[in-house]
N, C-alpha and C. Protein backbone atom coordinates (compact mmCIF):
# COMPACT_ATOMS: atom_id res chain seq x y z
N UNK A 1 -96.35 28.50 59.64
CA UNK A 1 -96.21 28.17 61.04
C UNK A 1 -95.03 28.89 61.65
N UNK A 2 -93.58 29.19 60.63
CA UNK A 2 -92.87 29.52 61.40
C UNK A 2 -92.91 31.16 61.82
N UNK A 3 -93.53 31.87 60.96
CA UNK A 3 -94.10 33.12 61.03
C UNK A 3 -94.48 33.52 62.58
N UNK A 4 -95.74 32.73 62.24
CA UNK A 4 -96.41 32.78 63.85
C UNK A 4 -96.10 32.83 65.30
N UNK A 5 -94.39 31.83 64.72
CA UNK A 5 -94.03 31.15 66.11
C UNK A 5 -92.58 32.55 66.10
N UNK A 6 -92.31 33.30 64.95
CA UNK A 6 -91.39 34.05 65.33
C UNK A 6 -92.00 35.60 66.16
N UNK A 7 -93.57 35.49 65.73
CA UNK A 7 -93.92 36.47 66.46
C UNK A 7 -94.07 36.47 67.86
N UNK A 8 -94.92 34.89 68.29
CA UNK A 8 -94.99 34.50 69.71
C UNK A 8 -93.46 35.06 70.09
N UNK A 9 -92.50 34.69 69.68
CA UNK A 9 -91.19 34.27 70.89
C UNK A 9 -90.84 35.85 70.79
N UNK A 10 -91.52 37.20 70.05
CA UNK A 10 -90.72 38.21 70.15
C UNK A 10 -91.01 38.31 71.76
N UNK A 11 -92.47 37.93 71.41
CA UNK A 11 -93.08 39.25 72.95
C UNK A 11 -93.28 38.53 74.52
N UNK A 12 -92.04 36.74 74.17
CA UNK A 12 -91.94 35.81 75.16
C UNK A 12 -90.51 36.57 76.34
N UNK A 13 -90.50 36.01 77.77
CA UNK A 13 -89.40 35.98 78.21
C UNK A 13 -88.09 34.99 77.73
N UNK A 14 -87.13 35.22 77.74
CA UNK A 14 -85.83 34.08 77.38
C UNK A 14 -86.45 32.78 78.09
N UNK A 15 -86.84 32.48 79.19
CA UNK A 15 -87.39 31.26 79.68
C UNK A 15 -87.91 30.61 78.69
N UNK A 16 -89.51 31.69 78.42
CA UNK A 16 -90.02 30.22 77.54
C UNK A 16 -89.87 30.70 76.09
N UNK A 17 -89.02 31.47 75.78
CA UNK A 17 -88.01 30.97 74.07
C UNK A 17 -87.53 30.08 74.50
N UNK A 18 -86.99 29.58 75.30
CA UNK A 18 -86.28 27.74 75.19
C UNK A 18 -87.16 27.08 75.02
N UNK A 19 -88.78 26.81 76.17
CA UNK A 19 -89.22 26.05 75.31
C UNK A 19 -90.43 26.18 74.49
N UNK A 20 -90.48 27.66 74.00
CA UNK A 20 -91.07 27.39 72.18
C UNK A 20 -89.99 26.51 71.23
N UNK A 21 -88.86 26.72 71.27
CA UNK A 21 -88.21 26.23 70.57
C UNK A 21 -88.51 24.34 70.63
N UNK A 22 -89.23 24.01 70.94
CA UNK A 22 -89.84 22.91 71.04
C UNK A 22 -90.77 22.70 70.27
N UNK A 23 -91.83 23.87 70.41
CA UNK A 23 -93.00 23.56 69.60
C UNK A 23 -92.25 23.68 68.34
N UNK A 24 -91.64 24.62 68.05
CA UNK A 24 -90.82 25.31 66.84
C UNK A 24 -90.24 23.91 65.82
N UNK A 25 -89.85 23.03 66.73
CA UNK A 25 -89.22 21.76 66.12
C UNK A 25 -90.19 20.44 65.98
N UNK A 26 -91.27 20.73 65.86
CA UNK A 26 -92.97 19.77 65.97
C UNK A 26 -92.39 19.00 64.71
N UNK A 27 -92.54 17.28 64.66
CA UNK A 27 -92.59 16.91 63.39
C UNK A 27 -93.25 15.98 63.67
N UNK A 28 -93.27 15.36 62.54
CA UNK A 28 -94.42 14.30 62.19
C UNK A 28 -94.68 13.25 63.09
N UNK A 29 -93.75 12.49 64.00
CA UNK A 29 -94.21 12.05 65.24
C UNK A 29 -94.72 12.22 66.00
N UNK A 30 -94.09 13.40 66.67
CA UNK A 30 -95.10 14.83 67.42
C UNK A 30 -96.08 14.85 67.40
N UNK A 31 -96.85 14.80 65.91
CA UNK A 31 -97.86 15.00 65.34
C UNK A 31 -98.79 13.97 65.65
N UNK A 32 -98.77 12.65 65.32
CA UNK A 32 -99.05 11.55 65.32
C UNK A 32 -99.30 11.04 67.13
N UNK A 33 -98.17 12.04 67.75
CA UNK A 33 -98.54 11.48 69.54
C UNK A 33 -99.66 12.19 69.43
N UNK A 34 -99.25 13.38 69.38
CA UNK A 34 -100.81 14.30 69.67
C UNK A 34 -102.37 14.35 69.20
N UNK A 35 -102.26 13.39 67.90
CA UNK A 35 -103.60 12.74 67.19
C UNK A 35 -104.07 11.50 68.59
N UNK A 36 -102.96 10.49 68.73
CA UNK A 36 -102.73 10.06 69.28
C UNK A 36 -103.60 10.37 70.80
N UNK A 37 -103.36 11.37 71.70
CA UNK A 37 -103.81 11.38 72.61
C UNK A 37 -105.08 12.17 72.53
N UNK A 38 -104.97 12.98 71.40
CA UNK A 38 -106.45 13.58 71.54
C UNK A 38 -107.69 13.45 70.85
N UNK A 39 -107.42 11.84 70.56
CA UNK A 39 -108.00 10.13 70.06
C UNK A 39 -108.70 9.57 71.85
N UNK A 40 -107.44 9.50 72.25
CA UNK A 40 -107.81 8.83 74.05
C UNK A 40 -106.84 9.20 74.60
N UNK A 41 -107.06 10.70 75.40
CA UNK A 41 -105.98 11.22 76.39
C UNK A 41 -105.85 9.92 77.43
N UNK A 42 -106.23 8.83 77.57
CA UNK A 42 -105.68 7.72 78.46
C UNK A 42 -105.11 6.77 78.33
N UNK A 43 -104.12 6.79 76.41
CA UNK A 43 -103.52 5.99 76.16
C UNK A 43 -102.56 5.81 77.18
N UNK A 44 -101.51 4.67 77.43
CA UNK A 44 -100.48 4.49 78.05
C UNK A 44 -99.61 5.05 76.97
N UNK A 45 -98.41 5.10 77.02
CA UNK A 45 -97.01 5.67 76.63
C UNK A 45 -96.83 4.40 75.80
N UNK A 46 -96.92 3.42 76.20
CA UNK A 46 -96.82 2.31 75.45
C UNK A 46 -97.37 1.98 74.00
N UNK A 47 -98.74 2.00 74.33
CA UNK A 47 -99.69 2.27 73.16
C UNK A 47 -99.33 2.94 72.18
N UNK A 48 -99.31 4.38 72.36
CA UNK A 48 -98.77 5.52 71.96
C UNK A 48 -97.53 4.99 70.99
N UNK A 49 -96.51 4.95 71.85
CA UNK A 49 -95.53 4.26 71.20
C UNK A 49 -95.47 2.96 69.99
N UNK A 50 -96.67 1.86 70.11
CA UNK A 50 -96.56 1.01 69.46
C UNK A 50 -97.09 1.58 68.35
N UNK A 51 -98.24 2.28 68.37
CA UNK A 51 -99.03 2.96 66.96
C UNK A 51 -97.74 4.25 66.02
N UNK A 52 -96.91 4.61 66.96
CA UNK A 52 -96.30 5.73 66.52
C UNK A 52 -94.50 5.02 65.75
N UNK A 53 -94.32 3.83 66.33
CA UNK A 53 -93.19 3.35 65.90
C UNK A 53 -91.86 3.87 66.62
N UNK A 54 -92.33 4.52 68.04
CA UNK A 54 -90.80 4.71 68.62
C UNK A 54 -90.94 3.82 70.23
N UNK A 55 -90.06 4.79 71.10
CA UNK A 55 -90.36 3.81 72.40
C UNK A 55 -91.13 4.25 73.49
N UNK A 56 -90.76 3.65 74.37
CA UNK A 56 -92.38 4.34 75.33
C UNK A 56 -91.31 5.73 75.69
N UNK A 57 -90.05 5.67 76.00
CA UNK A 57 -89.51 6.38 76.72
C UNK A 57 -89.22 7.75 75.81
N UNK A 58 -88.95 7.43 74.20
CA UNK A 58 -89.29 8.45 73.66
C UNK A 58 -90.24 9.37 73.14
N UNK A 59 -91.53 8.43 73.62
CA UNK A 59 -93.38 9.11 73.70
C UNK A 59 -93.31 9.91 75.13
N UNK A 60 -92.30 9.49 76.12
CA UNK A 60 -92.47 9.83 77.33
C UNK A 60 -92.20 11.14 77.28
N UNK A 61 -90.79 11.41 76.89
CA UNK A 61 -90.50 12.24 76.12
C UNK A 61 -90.45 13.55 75.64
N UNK A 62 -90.99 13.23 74.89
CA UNK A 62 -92.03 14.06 73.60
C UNK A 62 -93.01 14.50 74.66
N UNK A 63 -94.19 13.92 75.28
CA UNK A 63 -94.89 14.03 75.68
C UNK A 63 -94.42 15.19 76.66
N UNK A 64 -93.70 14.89 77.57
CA UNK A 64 -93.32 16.48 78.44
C UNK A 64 -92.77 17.71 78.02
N UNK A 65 -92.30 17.10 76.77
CA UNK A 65 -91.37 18.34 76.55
C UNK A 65 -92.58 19.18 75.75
N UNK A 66 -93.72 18.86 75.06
CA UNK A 66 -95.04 19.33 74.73
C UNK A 66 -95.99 19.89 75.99
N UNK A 67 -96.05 19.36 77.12
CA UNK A 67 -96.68 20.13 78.29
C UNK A 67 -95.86 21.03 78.66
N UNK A 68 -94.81 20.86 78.56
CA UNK A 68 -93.74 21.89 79.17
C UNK A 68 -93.70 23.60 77.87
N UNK A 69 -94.07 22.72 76.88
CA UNK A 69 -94.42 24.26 76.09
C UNK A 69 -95.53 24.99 75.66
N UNK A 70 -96.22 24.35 76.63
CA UNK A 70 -97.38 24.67 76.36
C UNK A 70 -98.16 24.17 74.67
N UNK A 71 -97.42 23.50 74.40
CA UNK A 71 -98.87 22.87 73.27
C UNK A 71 -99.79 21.40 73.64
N UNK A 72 -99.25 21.01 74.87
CA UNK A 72 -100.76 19.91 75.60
C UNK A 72 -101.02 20.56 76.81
N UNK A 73 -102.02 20.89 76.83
CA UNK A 73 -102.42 22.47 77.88
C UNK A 73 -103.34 21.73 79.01
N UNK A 74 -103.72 20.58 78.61
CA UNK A 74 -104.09 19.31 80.09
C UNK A 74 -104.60 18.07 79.08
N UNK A 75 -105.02 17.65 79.57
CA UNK A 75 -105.80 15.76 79.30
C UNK A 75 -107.19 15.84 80.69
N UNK A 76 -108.17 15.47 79.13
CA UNK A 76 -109.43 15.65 79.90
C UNK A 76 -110.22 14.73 79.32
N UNK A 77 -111.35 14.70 79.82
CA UNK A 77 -112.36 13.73 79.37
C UNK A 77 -113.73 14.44 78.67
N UNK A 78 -114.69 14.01 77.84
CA UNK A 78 -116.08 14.63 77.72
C UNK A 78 -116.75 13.09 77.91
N UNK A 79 -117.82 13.57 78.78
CA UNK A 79 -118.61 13.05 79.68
C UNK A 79 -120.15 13.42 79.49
N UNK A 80 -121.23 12.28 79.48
CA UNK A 80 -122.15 12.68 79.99
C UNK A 80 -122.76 12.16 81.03
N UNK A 81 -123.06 13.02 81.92
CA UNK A 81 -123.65 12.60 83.66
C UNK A 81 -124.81 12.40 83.50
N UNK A 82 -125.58 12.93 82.66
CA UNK A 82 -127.14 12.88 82.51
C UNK A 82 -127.39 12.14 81.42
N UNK A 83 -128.50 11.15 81.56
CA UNK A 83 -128.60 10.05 80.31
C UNK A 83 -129.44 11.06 79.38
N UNK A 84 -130.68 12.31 80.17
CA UNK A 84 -131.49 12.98 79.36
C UNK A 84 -130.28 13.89 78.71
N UNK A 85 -130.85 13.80 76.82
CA UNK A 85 -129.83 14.89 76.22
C UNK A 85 -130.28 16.39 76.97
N UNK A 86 -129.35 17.15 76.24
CA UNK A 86 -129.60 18.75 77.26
C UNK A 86 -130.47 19.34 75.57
N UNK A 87 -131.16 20.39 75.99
CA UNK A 87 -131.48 21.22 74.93
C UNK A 87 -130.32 22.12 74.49
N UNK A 88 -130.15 22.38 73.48
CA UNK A 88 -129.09 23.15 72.43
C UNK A 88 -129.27 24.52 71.56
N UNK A 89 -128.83 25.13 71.93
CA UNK A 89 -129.25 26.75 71.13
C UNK A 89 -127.95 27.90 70.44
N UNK A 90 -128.15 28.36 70.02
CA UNK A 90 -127.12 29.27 69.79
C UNK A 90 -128.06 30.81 69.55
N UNK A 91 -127.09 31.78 70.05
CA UNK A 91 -127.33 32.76 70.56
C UNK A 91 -126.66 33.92 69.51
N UNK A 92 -127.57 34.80 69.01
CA UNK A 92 -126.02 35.50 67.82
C UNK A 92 -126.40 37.21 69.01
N UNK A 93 -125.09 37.70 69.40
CA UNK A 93 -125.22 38.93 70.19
C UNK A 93 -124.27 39.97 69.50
N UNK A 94 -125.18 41.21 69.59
CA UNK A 94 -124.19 42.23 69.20
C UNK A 94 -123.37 43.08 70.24
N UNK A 95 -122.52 42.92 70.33
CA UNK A 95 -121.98 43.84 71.51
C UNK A 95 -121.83 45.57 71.26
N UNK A 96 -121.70 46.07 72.68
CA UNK A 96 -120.50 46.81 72.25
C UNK A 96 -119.45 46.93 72.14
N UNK A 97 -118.59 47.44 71.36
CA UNK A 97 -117.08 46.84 71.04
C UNK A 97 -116.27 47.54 72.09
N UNK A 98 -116.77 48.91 72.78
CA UNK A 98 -115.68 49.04 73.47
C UNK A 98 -115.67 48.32 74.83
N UNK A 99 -116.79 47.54 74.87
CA UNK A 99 -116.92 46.73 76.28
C UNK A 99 -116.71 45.13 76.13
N UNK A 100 -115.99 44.75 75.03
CA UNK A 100 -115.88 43.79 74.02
C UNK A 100 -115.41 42.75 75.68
N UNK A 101 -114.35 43.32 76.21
CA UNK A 101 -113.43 42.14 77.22
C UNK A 101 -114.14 41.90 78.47
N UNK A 102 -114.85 42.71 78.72
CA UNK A 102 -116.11 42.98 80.25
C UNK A 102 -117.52 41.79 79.35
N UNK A 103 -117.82 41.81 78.22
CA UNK A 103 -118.94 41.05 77.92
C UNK A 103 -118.51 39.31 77.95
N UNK A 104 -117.13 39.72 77.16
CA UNK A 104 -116.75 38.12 77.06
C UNK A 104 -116.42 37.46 78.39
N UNK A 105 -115.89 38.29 79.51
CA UNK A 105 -115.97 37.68 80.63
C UNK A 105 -116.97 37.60 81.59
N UNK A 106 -117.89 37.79 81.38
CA UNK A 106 -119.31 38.22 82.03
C UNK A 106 -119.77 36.93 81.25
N UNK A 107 -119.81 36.76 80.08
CA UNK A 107 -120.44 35.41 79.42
C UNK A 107 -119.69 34.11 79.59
N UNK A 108 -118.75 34.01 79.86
CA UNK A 108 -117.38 32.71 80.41
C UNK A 108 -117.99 32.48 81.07
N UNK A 109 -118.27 33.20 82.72
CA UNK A 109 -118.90 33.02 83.68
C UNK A 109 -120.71 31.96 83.89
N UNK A 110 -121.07 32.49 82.70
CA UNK A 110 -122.57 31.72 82.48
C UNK A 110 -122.38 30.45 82.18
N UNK A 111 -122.60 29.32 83.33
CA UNK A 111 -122.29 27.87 83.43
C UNK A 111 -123.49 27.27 82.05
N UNK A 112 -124.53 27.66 81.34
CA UNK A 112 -125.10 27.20 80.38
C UNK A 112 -124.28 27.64 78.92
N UNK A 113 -123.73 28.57 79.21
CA UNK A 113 -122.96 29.03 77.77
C UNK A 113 -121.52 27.91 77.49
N UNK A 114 -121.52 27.02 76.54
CA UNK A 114 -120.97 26.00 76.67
C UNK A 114 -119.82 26.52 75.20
N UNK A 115 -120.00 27.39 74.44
CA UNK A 115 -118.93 28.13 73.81
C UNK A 115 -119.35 29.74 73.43
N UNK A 116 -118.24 30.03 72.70
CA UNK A 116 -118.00 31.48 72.79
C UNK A 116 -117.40 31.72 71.67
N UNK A 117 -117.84 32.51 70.36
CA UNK A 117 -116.90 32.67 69.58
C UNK A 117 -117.00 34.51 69.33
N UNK A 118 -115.88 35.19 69.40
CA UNK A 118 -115.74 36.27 68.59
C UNK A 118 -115.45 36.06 67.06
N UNK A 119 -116.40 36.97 66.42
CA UNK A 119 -116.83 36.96 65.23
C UNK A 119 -116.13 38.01 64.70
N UNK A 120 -116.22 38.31 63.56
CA UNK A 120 -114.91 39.45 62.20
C UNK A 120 -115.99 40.08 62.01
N UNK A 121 -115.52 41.06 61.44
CA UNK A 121 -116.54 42.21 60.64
C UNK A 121 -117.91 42.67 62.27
N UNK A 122 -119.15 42.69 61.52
CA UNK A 122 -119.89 43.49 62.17
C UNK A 122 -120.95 42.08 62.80
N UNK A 123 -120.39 40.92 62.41
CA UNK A 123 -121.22 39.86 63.26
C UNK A 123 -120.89 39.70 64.65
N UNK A 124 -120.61 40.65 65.62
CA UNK A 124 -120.65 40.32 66.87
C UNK A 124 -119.97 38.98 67.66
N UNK A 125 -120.66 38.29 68.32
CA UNK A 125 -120.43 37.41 69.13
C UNK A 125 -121.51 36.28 68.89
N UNK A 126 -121.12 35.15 68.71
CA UNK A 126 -122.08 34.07 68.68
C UNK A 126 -121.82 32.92 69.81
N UNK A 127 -122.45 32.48 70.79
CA UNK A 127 -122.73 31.74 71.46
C UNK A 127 -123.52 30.07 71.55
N UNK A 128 -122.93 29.07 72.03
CA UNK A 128 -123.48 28.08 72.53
C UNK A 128 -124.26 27.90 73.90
N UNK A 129 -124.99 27.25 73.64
CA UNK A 129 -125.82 27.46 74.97
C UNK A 129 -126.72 26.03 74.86
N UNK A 130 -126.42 25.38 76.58
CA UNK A 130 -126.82 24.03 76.25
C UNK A 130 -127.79 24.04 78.01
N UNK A 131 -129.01 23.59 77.66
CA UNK A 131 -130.13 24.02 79.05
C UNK A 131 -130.33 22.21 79.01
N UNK A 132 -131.39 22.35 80.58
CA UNK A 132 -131.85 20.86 80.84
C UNK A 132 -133.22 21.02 80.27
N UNK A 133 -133.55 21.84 79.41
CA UNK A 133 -135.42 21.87 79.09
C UNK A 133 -135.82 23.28 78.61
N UNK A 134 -136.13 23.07 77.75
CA UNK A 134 -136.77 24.50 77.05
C UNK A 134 -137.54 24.94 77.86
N UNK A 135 -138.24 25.45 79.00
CA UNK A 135 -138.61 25.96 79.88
C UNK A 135 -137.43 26.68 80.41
N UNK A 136 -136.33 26.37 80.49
CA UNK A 136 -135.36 27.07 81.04
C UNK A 136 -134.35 27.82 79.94
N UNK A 137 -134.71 27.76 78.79
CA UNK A 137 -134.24 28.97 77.61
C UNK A 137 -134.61 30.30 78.21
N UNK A 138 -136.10 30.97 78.18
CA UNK A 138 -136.08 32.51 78.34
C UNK A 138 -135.32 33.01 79.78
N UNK A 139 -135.90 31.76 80.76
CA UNK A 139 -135.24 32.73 82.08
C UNK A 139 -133.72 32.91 81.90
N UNK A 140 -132.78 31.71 81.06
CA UNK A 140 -131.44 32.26 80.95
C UNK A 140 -131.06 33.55 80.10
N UNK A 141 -131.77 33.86 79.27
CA UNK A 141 -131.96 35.04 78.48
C UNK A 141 -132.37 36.12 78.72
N UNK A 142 -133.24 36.11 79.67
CA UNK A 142 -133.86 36.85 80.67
C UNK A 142 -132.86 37.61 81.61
N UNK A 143 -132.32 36.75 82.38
CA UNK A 143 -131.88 36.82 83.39
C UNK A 143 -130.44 36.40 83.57
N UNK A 144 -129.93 36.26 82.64
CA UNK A 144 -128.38 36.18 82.83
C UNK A 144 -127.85 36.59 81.55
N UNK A 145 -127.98 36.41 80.24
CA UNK A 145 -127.75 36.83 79.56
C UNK A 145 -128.14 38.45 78.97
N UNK A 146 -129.24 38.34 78.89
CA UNK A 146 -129.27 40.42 78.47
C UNK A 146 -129.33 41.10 79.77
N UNK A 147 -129.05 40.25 80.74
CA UNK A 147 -128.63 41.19 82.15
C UNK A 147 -127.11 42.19 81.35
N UNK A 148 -126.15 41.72 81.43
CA UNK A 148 -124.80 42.02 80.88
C UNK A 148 -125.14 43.30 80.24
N UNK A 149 -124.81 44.15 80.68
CA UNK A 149 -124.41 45.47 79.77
C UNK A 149 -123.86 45.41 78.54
N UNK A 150 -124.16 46.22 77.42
CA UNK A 150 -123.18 46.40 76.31
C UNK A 150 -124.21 45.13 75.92
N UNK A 151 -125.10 44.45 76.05
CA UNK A 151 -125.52 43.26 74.73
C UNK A 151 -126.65 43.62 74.20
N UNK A 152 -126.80 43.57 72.93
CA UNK A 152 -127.90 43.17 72.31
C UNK A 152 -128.27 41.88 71.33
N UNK A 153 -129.15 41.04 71.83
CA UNK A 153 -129.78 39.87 71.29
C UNK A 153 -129.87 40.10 69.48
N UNK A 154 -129.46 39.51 68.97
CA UNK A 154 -129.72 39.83 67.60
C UNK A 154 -131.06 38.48 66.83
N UNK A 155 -130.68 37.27 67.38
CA UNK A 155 -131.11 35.81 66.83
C UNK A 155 -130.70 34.68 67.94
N UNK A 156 -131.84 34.03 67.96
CA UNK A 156 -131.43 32.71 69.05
C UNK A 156 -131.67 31.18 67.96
N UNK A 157 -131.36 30.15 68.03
CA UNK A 157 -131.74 29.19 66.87
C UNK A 157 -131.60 28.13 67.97
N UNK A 158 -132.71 26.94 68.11
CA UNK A 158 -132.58 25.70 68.99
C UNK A 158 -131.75 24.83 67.84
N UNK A 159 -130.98 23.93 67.88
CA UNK A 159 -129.93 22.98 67.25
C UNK A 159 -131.34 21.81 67.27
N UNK A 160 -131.52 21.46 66.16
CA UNK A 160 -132.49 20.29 66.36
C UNK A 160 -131.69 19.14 65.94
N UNK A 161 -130.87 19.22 65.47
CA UNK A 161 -129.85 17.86 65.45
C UNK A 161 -128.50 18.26 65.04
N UNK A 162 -127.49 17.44 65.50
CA UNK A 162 -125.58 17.77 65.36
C UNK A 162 -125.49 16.79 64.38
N UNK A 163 -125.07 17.36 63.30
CA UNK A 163 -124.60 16.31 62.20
C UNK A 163 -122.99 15.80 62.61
N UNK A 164 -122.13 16.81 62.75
CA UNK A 164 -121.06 16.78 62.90
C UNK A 164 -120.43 17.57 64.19
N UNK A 165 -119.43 16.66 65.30
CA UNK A 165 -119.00 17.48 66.24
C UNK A 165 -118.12 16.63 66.77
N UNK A 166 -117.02 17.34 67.04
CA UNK A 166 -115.51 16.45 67.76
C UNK A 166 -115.85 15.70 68.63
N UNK A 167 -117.31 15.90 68.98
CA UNK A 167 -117.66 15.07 70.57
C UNK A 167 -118.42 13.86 70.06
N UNK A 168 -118.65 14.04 69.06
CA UNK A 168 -119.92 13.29 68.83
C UNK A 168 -118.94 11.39 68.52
C-alpha cells in the first residue's frame, strides 16, 4: 500500500500531499467506518460510532478528513425504480488500441452499458449491459454500440442468473 501511495503523491501538487497523507495513515478504525458506511451510506455518525467503539465526533472526523482525500468519493444509493427485472448481457469487444480512450468514452456515454472493464493481454474490453426486454438487445448493438469506430464485437452472453453481486 505504501508503494502505491508514494507513487500517487510524486505526481500530486503540495496541496493534496497534505491530504494523501491521510489516506497514507488509514487504520483499522478507518477501516471499519468505511465497511461501515458502505454497509448503509445512511448510517448516522452515531451508529457508526457505537459499532466502531469511538465517538460520534471522532467518526465525524474521520469521516471528512476521508472525503477531503479523496478516498469517500460520494454516498449513494442502488435502487430499483422498476419492479420488472431488466435483461442482462455482457458484451466481449475488441478494440482498437490506438483509439483505446475515444472507444471507452463513446461507451461511458451508452446509458444501457451499466459497466466497463479494460482487459490485459489481447482480451479487449468487456462490457455490462442491462436492457428493459430482449427485443431491445440487437437495436442497442446495432445502433449504438458497433456504431463506435475502432470496435469489433467478438461474443455477447445473456446473464441468466447472478449468483453473486455487491448489489445483490
Amino acid at each position: 500500500m505504501l508503494i502505491l501511495f508514494s507513487i500517487v503523491l510524486d505526481r500530486l501538487s503540495k496541496n493534496n500531499i497534505i491530504k494523501m497523507e491521510v489516506v497514507k495513515k488509514m487504520d483499522p478504525i478507518d477501516i471499519r467506518i468505511l465497511e461501515e458506511l458502505k454497509d448503509n451510506s445512511r448510517k448516522s455518525f452515531n451508529e457508526i460510532a457505537e459499532s466502531v467503539g469511538r465517538t460520534e465526533a471522532t467518526v465525524r472526523r474521520r469521516v471528512n478528513q476521508l472525503k477531503e482525500a479523496g478516498v469517500i468519493k460520494r454516498f449513494t444509493i442502488v435502487y430499483e425504480a422498476d419492479s420488472k427485472p431488466k435483461i442482462k448481457a455482457t458484451v466481449k469487444i475488441e478494440p482498437d488500441f490506438k483509439r483505446i480512450k475515444e472507444i471507452c468514452a463513446a461507451l461511458s456515454k451508452i446509458d444501457e452499458v451499466t459497466d466497463i472493464w479494460r482487459l490485459s493481454g489481447d482480451c479487449g474490453i468487456f462490457l455490462k449491459v442491462e436492457i428493459d426486454s430482449i427485443e431491445k438487445f440487437n437495436p442497442l448493438i446495432e445502433t449504438k454500440i458497433s456504431q463506435i469506430d475502432g470496435i469489433s464485437i467478438k461474443e455477447t452472453c445473456f446473464i441468466t442468473q447472478e449468483i453473486k453481486s455487491k448489489f445483490l
